[in-house]
Protein backbone atom coordinates (compact mmCIF):
# COMPACT_ATOMS: atom_id res chain seq x y z
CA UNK A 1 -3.22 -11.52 -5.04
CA UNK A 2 -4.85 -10.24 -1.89
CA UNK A 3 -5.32 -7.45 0.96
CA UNK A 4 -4.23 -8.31 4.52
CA UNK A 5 -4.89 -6.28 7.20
CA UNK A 6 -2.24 -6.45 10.06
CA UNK A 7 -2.33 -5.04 13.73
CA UNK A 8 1.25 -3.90 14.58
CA UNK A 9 2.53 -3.94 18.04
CA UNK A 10 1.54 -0.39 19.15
CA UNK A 11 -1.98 -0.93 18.18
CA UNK A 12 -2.04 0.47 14.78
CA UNK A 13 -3.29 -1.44 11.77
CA UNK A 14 -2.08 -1.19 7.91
CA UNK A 15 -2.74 -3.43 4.85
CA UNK A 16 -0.54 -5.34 2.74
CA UNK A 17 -1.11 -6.51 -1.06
CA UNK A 18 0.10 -9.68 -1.60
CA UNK A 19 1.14 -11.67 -4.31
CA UNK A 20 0.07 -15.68 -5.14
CA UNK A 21 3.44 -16.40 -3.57
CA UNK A 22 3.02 -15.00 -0.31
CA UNK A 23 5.39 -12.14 -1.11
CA UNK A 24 4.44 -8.61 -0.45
CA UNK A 25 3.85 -6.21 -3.47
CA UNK A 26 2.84 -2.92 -1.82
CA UNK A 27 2.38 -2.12 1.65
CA UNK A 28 0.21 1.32 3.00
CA UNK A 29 2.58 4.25 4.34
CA UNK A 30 0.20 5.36 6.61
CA UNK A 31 -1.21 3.48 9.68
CA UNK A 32 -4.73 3.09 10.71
CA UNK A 33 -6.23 3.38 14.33
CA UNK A 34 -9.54 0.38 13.09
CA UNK A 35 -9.00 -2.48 11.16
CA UNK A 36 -12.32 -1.31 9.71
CA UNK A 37 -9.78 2.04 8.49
CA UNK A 38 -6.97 -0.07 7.19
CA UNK A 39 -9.64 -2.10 5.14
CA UNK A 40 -11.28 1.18 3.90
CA UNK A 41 -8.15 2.15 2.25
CA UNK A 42 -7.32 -0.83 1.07
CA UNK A 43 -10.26 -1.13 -0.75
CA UNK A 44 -10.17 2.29 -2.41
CA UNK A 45 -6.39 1.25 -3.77
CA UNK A 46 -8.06 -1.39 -5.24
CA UNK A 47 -10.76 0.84 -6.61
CA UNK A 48 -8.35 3.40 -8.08
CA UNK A 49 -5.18 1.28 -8.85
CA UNK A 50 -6.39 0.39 -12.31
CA UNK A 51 -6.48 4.03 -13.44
CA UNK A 52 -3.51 4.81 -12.58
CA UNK A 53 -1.06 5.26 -15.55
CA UNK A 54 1.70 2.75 -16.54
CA UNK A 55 5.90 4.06 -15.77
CA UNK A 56 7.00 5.55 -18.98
CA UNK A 57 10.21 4.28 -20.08
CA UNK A 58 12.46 6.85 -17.89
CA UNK A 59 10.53 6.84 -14.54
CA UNK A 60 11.49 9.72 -12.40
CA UNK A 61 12.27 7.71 -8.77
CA UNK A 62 11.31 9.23 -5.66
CA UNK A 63 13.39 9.06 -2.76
CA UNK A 64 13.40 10.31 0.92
CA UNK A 65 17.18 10.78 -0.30
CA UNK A 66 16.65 12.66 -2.93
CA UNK A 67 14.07 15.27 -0.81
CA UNK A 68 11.56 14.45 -3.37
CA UNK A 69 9.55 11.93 -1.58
């Protein structure tokens, strides 16, 4: 796995985690005005990610549909 920072076309920058095959596995919701942002937040996802808690067996899901997310 890796971080990849990408410029989109209006300028703005966001990273991508992904996997050994190339596929993505997360991208960030928010965009970034620097590359040097975009890599700053990547880098604290990989900081915090691991203490994060594993989904329980009935994950609540979080939707823009449901008005939750």
């Amino acid at each position: 796995m890796r971080f990849v920072i990408d410029q989109n076309n209006d300028g703005q920058f966001h990273w991508r985690l992904t996997g050994d095959d190339g596929a993505d596995l997360a991208v960030s919701p928010a965009s970034f005005a620097s590359a040097t942002a975009a890599c700053s937040a990547a880098a604290d996802v990989h900081l915090h990610a691991g203490s994060a808690p594993a989904p329980e067996g009935n994950p609540v899901l979080l939707s823009a549909a449901s008005g939750l997310g």
